[in-house]
Protein backbone atom coordinates (compact mmCIF):
# COMPACT_ATOMS: atom_id res chain seq x y z
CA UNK A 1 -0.38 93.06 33.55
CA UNK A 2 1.57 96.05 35.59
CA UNK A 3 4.90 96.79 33.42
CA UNK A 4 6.57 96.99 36.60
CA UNK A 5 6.94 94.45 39.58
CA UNK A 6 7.15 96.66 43.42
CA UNK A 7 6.61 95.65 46.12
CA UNK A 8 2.62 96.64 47.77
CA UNK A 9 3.29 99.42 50.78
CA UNK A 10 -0.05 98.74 51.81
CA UNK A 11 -1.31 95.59 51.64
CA UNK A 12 1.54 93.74 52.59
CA UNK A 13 1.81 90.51 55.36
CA UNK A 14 5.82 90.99 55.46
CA UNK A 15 7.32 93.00 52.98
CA UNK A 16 4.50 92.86 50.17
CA UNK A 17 6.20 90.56 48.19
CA UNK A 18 3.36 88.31 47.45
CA UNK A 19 0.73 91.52 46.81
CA UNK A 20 3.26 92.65 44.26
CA UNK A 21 3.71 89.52 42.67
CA UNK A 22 -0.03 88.96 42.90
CA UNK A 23 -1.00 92.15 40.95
CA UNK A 24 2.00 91.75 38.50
CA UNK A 25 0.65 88.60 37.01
CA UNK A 26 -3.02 89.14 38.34
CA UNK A 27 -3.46 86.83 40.41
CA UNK A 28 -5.05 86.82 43.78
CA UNK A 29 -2.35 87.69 46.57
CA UNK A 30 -3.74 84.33 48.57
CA UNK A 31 -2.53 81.89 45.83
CA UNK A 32 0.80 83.55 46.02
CA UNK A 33 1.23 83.60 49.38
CA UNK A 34 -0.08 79.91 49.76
CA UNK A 35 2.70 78.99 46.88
CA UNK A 36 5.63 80.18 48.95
CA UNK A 37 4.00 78.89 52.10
CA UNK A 38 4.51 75.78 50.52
CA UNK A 39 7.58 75.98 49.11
CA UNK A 40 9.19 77.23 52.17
CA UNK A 41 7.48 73.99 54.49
CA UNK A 42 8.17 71.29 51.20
CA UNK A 43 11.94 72.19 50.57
CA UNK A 44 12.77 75.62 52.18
CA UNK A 45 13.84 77.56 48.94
CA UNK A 46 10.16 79.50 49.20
CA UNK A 47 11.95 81.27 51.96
CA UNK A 48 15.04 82.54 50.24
CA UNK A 49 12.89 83.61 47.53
CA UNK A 50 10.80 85.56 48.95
CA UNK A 51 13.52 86.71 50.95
CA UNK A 52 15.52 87.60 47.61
CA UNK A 53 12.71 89.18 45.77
CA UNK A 54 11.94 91.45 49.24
CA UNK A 55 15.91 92.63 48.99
CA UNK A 56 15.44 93.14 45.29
CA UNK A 57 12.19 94.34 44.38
CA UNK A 58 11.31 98.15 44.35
CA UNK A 59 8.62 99.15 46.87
CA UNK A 60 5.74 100.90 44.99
CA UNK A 61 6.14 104.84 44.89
CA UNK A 62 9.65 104.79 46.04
CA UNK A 63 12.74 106.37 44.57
CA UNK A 64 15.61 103.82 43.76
CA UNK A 65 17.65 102.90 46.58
CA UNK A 66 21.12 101.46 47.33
CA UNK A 67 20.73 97.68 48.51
CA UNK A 68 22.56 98.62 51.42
CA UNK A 69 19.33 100.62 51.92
CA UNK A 70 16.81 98.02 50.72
CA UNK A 71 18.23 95.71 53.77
CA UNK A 72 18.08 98.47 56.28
CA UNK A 73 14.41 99.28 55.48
CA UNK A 74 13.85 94.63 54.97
CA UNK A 75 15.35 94.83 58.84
CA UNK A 76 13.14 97.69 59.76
CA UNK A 77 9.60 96.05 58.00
CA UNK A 78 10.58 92.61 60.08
CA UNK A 79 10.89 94.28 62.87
CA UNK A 80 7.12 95.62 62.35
CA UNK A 81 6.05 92.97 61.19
CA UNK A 82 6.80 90.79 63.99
CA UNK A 83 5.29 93.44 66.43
CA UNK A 84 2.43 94.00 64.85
CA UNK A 85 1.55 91.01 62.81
CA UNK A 86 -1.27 90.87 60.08
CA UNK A 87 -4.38 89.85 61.38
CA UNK A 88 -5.06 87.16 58.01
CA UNK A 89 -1.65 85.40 58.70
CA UNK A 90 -2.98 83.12 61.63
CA UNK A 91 -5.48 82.23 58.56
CA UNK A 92 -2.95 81.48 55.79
CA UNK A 93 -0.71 79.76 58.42
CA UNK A 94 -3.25 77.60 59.64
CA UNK A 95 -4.24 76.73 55.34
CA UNK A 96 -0.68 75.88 55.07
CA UNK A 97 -0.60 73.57 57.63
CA UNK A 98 -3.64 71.75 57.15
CA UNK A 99 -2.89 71.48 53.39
CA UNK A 100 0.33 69.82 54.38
CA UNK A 101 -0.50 67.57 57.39
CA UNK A 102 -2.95 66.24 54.57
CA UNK A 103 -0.69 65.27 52.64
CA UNK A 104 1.70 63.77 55.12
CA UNK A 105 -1.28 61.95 56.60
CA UNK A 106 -2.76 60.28 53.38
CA UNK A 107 1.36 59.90 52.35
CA UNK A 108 1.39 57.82 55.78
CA UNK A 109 -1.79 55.88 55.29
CA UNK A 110 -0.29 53.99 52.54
CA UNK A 111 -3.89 53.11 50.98
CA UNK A 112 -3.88 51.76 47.72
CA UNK A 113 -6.18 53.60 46.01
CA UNK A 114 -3.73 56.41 47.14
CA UNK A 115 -0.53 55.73 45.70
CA UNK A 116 -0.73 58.54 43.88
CA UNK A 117 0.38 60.72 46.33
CA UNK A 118 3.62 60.56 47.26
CA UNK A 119 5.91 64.13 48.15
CA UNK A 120 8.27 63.46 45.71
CA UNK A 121 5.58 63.94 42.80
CA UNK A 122 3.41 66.96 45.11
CA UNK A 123 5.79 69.41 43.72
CA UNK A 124 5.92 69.11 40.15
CA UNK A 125 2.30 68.60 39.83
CA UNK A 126 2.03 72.10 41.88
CA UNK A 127 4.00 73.94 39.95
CA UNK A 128 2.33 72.76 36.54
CA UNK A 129 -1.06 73.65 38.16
CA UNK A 130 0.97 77.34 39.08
CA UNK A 131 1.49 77.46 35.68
CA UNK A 132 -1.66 76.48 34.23
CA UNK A 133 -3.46 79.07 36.48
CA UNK A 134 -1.10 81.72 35.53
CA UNK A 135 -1.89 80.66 31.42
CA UNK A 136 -5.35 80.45 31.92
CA UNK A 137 -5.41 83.90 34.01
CA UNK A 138 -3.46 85.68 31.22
CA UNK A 139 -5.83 84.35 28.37
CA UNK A 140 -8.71 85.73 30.28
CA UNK A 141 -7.40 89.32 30.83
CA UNK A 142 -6.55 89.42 27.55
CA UNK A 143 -9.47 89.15 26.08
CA UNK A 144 -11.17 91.10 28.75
């Protein structure tokens, strides 16, 4: 693991949020970014977190900063990013949707073999799998 969570300058969507948090716990950047996709579509708070950890983490390489100057230079990387958008986020927009309109759709169905899957339990069971990953991922390095 890095000793020290920034921000990617590089290889960022937005404000390389999920890149940094990707290579912090090494993990692949797409799982992150597919976690706060669906956080921010289940119950919005993926949003203000990655809006939080944008404000607050370091970009890689750069010297400390007021936050006054972290949400000048946030403003400034929206404002690329919406004029110049990544290529790959059509793609992970597009997952994201089709991951939840699945849901929604066999939620709808009301089949009885799938009972199972109801939003109030999608959550919890996603965030134990996040964590599982992230256990199994660290085990692995370590002895790597």
């Amino acid at each position: 693991m890095n000793t020290r969570l920034t921000r990617s300058k590089t290889e960022r969507m937005l404000g390389g949020v999920c890149v940094g948090l990707g290579n912090y716990l090494k993990l692949d950047p797409v799982i992150v970014r597919l976690f706060f996709v669906l956080l921010a579509i289940g119950s919005g708070i993926g949003v203000l977190i990655y809006l939080i950890l944008w404000l607050v983490v370091p970009e890689e390489s750069a010297e400390e900063a007021s936050l006054a100057d972290r949400a000048r230079q946030m403003g400034a990387d929206l404002g690329t990013a919406i004029s110049r958008p990544n290529p790959k986020s059509g793609m992970y927009l597009g997952i994201g949707l089709i991951v939840l309109g699945a849901v929604y759709l066999l939620n709808s169905l009301n089949i009885s073999g799938l009972d199972w899957i109801n939003l109030k339990y999608l959550w919890p069971v996603l965030l134990i799998l996040g964590g599982v990953v992230l256990l199994i991922r660290r085990n692995s390095s370590s002895k790597s």
